[in-house]
N, C-alpha and C. Protein backbone atom coordinates (compact mmCIF):
# COMPACT_ATOMS: atom_id res chain seq x y z
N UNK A 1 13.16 40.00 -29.71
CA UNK A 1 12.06 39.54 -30.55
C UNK A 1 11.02 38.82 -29.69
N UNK A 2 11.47 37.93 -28.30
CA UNK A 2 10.78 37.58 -27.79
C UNK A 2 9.47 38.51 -26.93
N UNK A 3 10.35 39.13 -26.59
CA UNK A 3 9.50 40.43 -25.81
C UNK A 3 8.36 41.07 -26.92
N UNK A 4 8.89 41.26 -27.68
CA UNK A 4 7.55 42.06 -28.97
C UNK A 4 6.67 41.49 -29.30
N UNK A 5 6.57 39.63 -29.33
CA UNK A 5 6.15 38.87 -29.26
C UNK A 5 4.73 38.62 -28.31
N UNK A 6 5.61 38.66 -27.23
CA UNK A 6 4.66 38.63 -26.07
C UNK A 6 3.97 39.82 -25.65
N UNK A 7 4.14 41.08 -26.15
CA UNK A 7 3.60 41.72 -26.08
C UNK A 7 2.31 42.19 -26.62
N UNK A 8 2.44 41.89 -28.04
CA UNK A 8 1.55 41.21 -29.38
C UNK A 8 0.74 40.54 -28.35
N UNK A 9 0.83 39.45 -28.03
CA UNK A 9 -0.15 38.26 -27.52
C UNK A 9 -0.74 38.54 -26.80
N UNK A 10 0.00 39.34 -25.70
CA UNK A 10 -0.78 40.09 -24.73
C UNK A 10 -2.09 41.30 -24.91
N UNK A 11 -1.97 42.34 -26.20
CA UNK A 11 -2.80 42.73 -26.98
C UNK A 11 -3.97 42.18 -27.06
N UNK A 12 -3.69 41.13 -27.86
CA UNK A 12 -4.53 40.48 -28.52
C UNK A 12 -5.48 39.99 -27.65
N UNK A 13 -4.95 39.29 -26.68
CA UNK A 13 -5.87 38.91 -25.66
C UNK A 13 -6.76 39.64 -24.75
N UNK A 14 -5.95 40.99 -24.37
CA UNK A 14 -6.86 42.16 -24.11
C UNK A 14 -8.07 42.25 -24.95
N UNK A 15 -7.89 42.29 -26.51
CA UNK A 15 -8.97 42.57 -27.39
C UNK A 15 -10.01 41.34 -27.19
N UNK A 16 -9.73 40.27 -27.43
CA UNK A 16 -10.65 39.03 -27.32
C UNK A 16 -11.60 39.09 -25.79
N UNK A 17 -10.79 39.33 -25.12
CA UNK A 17 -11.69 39.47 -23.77
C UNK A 17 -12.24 41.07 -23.57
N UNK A 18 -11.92 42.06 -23.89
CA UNK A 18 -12.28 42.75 -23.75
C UNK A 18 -14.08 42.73 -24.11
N UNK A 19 -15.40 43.18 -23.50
CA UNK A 19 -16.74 43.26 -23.99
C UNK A 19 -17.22 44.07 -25.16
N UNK A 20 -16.90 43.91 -26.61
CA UNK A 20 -16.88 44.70 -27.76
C UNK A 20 -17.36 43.39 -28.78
N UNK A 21 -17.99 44.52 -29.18
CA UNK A 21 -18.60 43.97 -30.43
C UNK A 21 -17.75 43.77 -32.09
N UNK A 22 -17.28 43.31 -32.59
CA UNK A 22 -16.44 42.58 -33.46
C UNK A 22 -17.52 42.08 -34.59
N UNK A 23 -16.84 42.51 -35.68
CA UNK A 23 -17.74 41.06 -36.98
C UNK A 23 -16.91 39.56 -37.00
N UNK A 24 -17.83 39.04 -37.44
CA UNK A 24 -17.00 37.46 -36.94
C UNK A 24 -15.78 37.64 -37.86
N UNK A 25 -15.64 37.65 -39.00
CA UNK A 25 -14.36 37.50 -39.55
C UNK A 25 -13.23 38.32 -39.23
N UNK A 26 -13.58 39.47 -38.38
CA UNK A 26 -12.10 40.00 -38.13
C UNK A 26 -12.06 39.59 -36.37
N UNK A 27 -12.83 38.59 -35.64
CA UNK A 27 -12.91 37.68 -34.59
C UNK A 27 -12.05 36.51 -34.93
N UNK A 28 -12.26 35.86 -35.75
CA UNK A 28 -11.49 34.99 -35.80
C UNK A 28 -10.12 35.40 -36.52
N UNK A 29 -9.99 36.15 -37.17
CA UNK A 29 -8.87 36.47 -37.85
C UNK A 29 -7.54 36.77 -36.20
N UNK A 30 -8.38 37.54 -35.26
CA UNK A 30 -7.32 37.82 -33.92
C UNK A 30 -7.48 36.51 -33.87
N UNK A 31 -8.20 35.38 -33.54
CA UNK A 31 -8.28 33.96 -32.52
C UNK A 31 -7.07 33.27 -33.59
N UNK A 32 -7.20 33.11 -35.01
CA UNK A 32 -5.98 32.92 -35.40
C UNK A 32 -4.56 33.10 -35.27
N UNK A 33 -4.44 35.16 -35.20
CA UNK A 33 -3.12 35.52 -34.97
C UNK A 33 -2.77 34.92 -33.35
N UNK A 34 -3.42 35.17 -32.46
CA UNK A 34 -3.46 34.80 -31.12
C UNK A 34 -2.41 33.12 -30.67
N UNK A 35 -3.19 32.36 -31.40
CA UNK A 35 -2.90 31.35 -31.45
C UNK A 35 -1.68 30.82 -32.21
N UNK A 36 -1.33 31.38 -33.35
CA UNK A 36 -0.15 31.22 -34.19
C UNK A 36 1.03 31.85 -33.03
N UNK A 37 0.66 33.05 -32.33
CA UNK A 37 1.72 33.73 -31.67
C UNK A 37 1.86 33.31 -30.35
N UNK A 38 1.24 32.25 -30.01
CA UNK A 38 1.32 31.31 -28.51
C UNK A 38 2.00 29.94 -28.83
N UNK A 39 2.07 29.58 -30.05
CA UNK A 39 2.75 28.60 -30.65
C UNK A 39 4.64 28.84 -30.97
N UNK A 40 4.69 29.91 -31.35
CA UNK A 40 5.59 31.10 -31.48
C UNK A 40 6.81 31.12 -30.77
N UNK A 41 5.47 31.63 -29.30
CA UNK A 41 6.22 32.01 -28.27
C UNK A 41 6.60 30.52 -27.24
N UNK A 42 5.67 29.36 -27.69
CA UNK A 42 6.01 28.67 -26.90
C UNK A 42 7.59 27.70 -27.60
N UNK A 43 7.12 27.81 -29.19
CA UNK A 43 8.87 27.00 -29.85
C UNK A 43 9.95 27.84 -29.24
N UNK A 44 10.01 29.39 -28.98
CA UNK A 44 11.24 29.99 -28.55
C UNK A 44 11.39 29.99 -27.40
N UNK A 45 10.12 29.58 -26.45
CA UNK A 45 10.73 28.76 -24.78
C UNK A 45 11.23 27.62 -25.29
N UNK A 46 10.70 26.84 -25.69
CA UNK A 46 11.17 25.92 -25.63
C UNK A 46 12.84 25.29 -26.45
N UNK A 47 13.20 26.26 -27.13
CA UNK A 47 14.70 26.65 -27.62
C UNK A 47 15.29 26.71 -26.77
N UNK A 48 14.98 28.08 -25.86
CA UNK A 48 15.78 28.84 -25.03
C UNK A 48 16.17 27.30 -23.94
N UNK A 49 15.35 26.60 -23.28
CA UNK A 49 15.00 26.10 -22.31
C UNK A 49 15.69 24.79 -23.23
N UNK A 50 15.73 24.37 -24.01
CA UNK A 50 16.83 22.76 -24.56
C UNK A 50 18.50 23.52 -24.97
N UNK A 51 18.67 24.71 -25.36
CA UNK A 51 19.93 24.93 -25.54
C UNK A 51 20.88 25.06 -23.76
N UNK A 52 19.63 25.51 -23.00
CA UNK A 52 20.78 25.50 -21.60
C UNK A 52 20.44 24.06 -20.78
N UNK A 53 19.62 23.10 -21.09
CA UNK A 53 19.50 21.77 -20.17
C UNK A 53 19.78 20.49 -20.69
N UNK A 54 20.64 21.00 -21.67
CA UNK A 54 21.81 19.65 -22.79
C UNK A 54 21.84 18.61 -21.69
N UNK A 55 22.83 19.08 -21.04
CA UNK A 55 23.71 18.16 -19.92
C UNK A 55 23.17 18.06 -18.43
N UNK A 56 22.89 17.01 -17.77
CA UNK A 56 22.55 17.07 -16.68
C UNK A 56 23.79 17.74 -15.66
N UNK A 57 23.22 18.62 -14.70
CA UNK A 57 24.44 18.71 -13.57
C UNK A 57 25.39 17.93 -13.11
N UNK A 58 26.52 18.42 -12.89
CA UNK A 58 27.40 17.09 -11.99
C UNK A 58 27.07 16.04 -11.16
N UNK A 59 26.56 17.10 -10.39
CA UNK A 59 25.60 16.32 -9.05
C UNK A 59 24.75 14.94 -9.14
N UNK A 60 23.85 15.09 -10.68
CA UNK A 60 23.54 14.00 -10.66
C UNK A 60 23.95 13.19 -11.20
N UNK A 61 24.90 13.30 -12.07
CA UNK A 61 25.83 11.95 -12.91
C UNK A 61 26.78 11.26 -11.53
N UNK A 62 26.06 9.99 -11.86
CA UNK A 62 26.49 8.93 -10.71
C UNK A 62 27.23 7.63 -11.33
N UNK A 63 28.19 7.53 -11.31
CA UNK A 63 28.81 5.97 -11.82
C UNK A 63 27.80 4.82 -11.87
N UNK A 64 28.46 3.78 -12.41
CA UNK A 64 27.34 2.90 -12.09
C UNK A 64 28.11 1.77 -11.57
N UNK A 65 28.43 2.25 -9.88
CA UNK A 65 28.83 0.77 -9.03
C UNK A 65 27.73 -0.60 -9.06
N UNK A 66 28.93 -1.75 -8.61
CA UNK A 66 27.93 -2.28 -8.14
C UNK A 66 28.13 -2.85 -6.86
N UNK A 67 27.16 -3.33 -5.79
CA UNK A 67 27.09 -3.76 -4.48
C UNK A 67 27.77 -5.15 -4.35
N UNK A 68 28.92 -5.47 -3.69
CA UNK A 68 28.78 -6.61 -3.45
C UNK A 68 27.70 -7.43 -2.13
N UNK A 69 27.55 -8.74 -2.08
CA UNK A 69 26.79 -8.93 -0.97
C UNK A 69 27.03 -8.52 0.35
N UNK A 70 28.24 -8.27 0.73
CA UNK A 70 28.68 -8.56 1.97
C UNK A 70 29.08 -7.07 2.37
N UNK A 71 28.75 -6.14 1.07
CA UNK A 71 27.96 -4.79 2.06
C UNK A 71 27.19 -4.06 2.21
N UNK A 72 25.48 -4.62 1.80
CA UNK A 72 25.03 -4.04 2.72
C UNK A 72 24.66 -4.99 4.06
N UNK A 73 25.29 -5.75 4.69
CA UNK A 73 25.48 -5.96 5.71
C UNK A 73 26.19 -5.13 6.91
N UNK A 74 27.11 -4.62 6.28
CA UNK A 74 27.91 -3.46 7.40
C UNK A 74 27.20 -2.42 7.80
């Protein structure tokens, strides 16, 4: 669904930039769809992209020591 999506958008944007003459109401009617489908596409990045970065890596989960004075002297 994502792909059909972006493909749509991609369309669309061809048409808007493309040099053609348009009546305004079916101009804005694409600047609408355009925009609804960049909104779209950006909630299902942004799904995709919070269901796999829940948890930070191992790597960075660090205890939380603490220093006594007398090392960082050593």
């Amino acid at each position: 669904m994502k792909n059909i999506i972006q493909k749509i958008s991609r369309a669309l944007q061809v048409v808007l930039m493309a040099p053609i003459k348009l009546p305004g109401k079916a101009l804005n009617i694409i600047k609408y769809i355009a925009l609804g489908l960049g909104i779209v596409e950006t909630v299902l990045d942004d799904k995709d992209k919070k269901g796999k970065d829940e948890s930070p890596p191992p790597e960075q989960i660090v205890p939380n020591q603490e220093k006594e004075v007398g090392d960082e002297m050593e």
